[in-house]
PDB file of N, CA and C in Angstrom:
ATOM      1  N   UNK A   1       0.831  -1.197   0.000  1.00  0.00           N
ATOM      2  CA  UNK A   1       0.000   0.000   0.000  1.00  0.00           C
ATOM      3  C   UNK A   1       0.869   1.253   0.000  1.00  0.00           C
ATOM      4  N   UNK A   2       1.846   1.399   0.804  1.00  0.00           N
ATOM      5  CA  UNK A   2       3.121   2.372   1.079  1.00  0.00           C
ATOM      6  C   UNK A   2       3.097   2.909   0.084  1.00  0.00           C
ATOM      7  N   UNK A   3       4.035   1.722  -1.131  1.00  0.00           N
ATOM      8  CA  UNK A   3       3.823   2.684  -2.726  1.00  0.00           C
ATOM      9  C   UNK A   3       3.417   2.878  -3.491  1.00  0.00           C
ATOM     10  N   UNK A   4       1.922   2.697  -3.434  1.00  0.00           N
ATOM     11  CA  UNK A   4       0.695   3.176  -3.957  1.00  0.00           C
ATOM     12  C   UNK A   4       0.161   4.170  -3.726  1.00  0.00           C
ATOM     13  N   UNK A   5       0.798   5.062  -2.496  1.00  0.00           N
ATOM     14  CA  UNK A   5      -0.012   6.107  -1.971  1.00  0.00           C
ATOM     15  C   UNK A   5       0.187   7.233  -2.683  1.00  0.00           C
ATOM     16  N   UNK A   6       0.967   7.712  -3.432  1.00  0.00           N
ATOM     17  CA  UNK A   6       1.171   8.405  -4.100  1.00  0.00           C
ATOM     18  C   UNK A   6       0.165   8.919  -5.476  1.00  0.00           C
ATOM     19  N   UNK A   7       0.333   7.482  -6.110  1.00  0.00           N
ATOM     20  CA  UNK A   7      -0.402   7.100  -7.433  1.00  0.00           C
ATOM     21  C   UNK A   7      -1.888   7.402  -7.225  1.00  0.00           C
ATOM     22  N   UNK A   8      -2.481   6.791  -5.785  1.00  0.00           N
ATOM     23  CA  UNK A   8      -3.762   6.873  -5.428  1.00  0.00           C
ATOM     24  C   UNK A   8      -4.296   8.666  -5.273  1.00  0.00           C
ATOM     25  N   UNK A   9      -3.447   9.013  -4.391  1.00  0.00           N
ATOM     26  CA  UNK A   9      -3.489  11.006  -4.193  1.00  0.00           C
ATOM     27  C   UNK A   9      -3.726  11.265  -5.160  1.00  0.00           C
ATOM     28  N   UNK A  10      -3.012  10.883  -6.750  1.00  0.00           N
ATOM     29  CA  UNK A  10      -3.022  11.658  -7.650  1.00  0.00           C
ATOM     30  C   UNK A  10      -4.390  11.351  -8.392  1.00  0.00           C
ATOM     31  N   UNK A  11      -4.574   9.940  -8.391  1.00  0.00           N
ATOM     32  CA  UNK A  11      -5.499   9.709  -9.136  1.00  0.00           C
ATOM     33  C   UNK A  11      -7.125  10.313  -8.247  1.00  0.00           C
ATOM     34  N   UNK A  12      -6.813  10.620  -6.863  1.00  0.00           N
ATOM     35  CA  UNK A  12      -8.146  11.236  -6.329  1.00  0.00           C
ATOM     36  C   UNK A  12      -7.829  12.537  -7.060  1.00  0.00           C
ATOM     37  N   UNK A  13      -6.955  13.261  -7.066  1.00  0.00           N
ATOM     38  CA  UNK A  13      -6.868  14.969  -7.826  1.00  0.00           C
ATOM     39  C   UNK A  13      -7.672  14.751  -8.974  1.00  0.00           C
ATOM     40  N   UNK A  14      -7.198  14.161 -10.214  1.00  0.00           N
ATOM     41  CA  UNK A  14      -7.489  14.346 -11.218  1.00  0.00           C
ATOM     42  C   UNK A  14      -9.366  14.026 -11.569  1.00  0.00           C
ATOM     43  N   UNK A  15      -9.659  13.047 -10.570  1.00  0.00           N
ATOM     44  CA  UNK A  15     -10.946  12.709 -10.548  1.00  0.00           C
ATOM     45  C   UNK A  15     -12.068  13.593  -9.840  1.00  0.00           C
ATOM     46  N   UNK A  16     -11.125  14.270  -8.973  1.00  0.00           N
ATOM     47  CA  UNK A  16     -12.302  15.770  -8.298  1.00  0.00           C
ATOM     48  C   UNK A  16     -12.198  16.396  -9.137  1.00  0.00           C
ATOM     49  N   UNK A  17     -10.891  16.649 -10.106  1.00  0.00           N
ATOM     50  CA  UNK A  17     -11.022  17.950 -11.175  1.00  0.00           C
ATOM     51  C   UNK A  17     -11.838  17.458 -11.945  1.00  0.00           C
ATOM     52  N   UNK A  18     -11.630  16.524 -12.525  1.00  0.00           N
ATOM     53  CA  UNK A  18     -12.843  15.843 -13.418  1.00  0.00           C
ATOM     54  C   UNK A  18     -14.282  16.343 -13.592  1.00  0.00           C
ATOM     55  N   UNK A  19     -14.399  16.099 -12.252  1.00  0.00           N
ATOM     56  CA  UNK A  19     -16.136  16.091 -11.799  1.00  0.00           C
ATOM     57  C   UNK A  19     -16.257  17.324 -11.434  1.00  0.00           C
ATOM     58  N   UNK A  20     -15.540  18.624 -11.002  1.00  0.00           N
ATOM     59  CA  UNK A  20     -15.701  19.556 -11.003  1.00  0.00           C
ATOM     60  C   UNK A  20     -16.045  20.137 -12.382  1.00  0.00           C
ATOM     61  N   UNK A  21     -15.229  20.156 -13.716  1.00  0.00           N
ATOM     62  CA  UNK A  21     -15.075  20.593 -14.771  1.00  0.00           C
ATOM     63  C   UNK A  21     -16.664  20.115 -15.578  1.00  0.00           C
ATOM     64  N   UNK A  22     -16.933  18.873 -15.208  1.00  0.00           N
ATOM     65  CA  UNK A  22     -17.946  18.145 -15.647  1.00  0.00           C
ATOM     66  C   UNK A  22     -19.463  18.848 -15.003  1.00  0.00           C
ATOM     67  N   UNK A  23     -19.348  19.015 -13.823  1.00  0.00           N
ATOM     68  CA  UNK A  23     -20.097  20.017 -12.635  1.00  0.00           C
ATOM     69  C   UNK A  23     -20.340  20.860 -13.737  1.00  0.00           C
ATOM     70  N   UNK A  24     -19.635  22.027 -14.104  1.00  0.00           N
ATOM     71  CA  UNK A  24     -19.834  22.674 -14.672  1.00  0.00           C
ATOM     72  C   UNK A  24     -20.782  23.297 -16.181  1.00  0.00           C
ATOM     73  N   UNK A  25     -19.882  22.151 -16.892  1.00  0.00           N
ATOM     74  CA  UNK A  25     -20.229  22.094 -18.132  1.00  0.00           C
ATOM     75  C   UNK A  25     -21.729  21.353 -18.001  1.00  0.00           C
ATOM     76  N   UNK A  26     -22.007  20.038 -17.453  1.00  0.00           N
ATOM     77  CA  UNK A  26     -22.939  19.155 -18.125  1.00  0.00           C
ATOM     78  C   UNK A  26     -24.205  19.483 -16.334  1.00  0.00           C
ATOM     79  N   UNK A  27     -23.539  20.005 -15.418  1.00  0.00           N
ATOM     80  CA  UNK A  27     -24.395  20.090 -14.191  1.00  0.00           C
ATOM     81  C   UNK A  27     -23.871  18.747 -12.938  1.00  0.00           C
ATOM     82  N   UNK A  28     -24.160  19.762 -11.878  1.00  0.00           N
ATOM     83  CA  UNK A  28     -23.804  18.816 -10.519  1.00  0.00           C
ATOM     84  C   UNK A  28     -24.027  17.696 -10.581  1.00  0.00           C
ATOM     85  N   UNK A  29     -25.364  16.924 -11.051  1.00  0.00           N
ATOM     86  CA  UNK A  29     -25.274  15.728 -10.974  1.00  0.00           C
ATOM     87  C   UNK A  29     -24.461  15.023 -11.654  1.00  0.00           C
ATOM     88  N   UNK A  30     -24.492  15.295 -13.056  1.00  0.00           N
ATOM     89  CA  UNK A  30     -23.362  14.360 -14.144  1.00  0.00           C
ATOM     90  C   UNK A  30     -21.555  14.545 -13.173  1.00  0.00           C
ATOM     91  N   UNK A  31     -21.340  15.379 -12.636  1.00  0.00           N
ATOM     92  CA  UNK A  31     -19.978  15.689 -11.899  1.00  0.00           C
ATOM     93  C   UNK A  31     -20.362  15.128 -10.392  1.00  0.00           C
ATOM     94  N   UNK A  32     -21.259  14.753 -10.130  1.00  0.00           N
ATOM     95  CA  UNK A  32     -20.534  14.292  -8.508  1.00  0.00           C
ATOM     96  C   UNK A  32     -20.326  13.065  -8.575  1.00  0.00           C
ATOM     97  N   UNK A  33     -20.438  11.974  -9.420  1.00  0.00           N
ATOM     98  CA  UNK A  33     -19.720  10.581  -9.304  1.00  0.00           C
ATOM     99  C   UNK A  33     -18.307  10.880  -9.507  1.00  0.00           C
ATOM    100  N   UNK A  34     -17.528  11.347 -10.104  1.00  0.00           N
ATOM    101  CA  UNK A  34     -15.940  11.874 -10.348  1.00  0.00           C
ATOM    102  C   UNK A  34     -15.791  12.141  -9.065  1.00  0.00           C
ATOM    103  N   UNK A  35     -16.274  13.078  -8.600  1.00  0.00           N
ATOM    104  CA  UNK A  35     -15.963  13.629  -7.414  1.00  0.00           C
ATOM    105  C   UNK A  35     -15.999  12.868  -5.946  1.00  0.00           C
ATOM    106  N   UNK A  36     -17.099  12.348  -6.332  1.00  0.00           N
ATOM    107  CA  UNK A  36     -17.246  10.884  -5.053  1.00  0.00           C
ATOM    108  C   UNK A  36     -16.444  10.097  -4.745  1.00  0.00           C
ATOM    109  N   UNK A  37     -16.132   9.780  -6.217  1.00  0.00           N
ATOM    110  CA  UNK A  37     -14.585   8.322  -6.381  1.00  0.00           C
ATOM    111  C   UNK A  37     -13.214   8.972  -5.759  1.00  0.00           C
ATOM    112  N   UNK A  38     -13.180  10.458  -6.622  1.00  0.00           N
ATOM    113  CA  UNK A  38     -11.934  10.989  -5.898  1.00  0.00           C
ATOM    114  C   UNK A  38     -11.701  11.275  -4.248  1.00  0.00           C
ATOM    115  N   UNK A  39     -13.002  11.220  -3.827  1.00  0.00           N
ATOM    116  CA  UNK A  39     -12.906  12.034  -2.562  1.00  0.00           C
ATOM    117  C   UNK A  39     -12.491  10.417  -1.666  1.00  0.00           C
ATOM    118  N   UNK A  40     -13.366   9.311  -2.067  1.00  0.00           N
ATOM    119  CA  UNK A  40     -12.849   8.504  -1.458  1.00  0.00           C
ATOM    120  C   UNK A  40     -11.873   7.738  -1.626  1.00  0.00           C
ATOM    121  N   UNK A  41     -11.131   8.012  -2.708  1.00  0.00           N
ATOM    122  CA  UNK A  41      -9.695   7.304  -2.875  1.00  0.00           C
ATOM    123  C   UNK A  41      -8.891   8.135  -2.339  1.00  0.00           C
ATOM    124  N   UNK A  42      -9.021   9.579  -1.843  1.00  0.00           N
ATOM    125  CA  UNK A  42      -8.386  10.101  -1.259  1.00  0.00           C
ATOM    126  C   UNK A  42      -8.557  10.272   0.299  1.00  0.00           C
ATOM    127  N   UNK A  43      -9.354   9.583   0.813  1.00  0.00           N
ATOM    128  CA  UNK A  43      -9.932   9.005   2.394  1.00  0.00           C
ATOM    129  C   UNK A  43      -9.485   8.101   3.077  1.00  0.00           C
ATOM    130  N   UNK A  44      -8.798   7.283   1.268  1.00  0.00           N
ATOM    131  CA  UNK A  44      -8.142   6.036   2.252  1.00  0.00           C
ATOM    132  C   UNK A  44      -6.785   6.101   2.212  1.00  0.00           C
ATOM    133  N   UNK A  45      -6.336   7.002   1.528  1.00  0.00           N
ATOM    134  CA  UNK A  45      -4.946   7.496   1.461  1.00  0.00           C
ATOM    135  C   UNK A  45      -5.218   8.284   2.965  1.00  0.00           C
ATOM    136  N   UNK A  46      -5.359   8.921   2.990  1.00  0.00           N
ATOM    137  CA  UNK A  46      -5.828   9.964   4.517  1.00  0.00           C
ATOM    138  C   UNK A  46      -5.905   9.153   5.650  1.00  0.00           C
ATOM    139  N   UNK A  47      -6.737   8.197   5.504  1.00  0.00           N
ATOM    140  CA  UNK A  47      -6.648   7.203   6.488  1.00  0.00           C
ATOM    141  C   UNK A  47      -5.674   6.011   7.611  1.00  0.00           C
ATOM    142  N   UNK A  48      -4.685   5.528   5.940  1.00  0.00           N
ATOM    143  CA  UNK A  48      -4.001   4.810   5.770  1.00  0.00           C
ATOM    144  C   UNK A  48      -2.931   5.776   6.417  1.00  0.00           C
ATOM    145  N   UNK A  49      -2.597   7.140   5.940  1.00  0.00           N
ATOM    146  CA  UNK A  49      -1.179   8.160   6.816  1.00  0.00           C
ATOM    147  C   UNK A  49      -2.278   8.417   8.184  1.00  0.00           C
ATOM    148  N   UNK A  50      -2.928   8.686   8.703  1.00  0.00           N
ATOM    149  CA  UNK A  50      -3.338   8.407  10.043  1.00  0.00           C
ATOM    150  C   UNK A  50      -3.048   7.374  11.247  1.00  0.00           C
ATOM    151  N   UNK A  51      -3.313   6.177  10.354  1.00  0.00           N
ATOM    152  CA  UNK A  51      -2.892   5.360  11.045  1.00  0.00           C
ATOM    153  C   UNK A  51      -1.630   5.110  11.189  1.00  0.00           C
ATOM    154  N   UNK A  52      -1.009   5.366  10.451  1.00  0.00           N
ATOM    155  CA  UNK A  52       0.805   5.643  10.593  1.00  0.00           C
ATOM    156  C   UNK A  52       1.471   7.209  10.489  1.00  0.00           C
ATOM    157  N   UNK A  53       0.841   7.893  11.640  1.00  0.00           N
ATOM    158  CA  UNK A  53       0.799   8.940  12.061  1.00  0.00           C
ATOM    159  C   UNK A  53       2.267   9.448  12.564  1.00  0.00           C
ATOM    160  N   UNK A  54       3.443   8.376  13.075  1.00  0.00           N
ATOM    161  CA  UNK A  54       4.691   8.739  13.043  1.00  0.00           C
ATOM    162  C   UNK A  54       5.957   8.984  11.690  1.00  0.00           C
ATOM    163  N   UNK A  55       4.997   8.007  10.665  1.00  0.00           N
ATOM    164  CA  UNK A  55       5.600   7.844   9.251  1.00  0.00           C
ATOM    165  C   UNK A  55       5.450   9.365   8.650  1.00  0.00           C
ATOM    166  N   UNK A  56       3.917  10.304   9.164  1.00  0.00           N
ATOM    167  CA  UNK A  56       4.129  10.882   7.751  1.00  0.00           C
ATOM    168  C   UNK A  56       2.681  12.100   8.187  1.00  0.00           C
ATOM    169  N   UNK A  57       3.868  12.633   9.679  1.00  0.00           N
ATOM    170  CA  UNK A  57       3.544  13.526  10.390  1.00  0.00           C
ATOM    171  C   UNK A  57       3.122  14.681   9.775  1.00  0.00           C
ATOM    172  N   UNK A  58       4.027  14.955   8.939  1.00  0.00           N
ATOM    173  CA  UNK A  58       4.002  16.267   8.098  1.00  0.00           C
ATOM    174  C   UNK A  58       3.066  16.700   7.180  1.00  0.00           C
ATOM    175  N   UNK A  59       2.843  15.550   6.825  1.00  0.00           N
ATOM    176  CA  UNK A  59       1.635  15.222   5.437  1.00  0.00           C
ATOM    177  C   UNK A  59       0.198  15.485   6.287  1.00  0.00           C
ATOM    178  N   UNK A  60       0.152  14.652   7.219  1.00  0.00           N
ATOM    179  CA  UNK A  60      -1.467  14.162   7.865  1.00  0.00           C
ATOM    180  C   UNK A  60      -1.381  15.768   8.526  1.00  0.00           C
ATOM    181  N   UNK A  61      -0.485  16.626   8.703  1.00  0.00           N
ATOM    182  CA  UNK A  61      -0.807  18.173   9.277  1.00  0.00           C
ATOM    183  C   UNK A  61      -0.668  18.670   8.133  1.00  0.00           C
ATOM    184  N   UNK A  62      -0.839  19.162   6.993  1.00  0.00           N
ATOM    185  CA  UNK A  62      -0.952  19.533   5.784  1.00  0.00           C
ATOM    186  C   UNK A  62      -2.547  19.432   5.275  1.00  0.00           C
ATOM    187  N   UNK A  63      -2.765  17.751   5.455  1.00  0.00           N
ATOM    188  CA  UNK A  63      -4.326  17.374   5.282  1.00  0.00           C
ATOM    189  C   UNK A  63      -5.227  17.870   5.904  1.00  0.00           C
ATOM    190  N   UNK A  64      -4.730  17.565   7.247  1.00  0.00           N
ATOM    191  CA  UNK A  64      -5.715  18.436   8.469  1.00  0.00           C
ATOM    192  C   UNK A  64      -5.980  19.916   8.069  1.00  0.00           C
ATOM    193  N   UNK A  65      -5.146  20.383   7.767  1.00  0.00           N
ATOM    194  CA  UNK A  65      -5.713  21.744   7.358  1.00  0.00           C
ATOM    195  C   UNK A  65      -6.287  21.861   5.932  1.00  0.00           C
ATOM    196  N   UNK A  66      -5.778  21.432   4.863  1.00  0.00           N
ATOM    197  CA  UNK A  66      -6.616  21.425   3.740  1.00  0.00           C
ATOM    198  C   UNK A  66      -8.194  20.730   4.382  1.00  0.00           C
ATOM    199  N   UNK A  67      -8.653  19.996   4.842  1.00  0.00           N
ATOM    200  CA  UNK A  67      -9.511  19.730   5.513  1.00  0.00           C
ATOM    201  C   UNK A  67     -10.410  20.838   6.184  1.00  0.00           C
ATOM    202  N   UNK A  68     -10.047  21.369   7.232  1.00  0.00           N
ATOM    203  CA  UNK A  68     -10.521  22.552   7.897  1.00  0.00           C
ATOM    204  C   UNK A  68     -10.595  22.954   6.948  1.00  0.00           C
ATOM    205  N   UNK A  69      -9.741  24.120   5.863  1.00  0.00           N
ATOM    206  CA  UNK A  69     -10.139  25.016   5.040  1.00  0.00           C
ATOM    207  C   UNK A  69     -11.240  24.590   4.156  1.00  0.00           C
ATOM    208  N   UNK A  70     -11.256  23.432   3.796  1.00  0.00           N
ATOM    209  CA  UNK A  70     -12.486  22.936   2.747  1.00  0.00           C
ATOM    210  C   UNK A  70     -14.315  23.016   3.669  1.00  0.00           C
ATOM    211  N   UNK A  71     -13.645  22.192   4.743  1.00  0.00           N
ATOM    212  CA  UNK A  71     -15.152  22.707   5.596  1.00  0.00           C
ATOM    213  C   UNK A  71     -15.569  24.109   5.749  1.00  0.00           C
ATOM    214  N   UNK A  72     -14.851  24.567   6.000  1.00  0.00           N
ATOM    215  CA  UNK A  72     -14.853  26.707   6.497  1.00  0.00           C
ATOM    216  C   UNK A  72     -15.535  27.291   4.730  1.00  0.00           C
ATOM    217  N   UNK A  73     -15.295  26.309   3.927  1.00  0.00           N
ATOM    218  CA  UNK A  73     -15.563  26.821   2.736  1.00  0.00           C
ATOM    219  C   UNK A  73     -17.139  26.298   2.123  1.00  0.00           C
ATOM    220  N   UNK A  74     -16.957  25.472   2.646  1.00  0.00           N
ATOM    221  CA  UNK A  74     -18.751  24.917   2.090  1.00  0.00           C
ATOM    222  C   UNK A  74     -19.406  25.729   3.647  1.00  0.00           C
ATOM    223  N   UNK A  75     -19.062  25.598   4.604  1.00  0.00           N
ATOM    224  CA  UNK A  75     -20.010  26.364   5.434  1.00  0.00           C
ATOM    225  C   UNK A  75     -20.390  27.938   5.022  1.00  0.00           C
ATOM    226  N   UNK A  76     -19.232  28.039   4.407  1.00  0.00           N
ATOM    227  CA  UNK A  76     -19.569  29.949   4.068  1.00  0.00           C
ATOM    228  C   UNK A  76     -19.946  29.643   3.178  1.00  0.00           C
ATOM    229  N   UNK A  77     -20.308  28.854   1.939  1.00  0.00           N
ATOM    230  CA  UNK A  77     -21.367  28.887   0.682  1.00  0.00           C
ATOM    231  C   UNK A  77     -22.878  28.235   1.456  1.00  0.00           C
ATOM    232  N   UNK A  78     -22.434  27.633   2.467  1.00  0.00           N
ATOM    233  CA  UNK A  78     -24.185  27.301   2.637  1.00  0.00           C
ATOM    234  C   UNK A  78     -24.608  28.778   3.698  1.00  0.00           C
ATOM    235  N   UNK A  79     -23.693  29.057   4.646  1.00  0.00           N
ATOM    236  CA  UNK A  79     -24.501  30.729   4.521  1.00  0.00           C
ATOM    237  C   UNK A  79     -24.988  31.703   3.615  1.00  0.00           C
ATOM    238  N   UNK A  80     -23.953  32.130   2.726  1.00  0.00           N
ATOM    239  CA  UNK A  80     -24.406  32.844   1.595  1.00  0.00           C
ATOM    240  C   UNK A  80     -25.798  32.507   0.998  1.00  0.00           C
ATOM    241  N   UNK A  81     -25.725  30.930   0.278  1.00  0.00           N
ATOM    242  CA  UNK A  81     -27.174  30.656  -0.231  1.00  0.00           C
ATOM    243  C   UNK A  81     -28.545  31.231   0.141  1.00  0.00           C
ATOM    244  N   UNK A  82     -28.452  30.977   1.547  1.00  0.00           N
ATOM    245  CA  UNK A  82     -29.633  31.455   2.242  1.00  0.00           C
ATOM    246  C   UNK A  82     -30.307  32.364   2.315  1.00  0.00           C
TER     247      UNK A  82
END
């Protein structure tokens, strides 16, 4: 799994961009399966450096905050909406 984790990160990127771009053009629904797949191939990468939390300290505090910032960001679009 170790050196897969890499390959997997990337392949969650390209699959949120995907479904974002797709979001766009064709509408949310046709784009959130891209986005679904990416989010959870990138959960278990997330997961997997969690649980080996001395391996790859640096990374899982990097995530943690891309994390926070992504929540802080859909919470301020579901205020706005309203």
């Amino acid at each position: 799994m170790k050196k897969y984790l890499r390959e997997i990160e990337i392949s969650a990127l390209i699959l949120i961009i995907i479904g974002i771009v797709c979001s766009w053009i064709w509408g949310a629904n046709f784009g959130m399966w891209p986005c679904c797949v990416g989010l959870l191939l990138w959960l278990v990468s997330f997961l997997y450096k969690a649980f080996h939390w001395n391996e790859y300290a640096r990374e899982n505090k990097q995530n943690i905050m891309i994390l926070l910032i992504a929540i802080i960001i859909l919470i301020l679009q579901m205020i706005i909406r309203l």
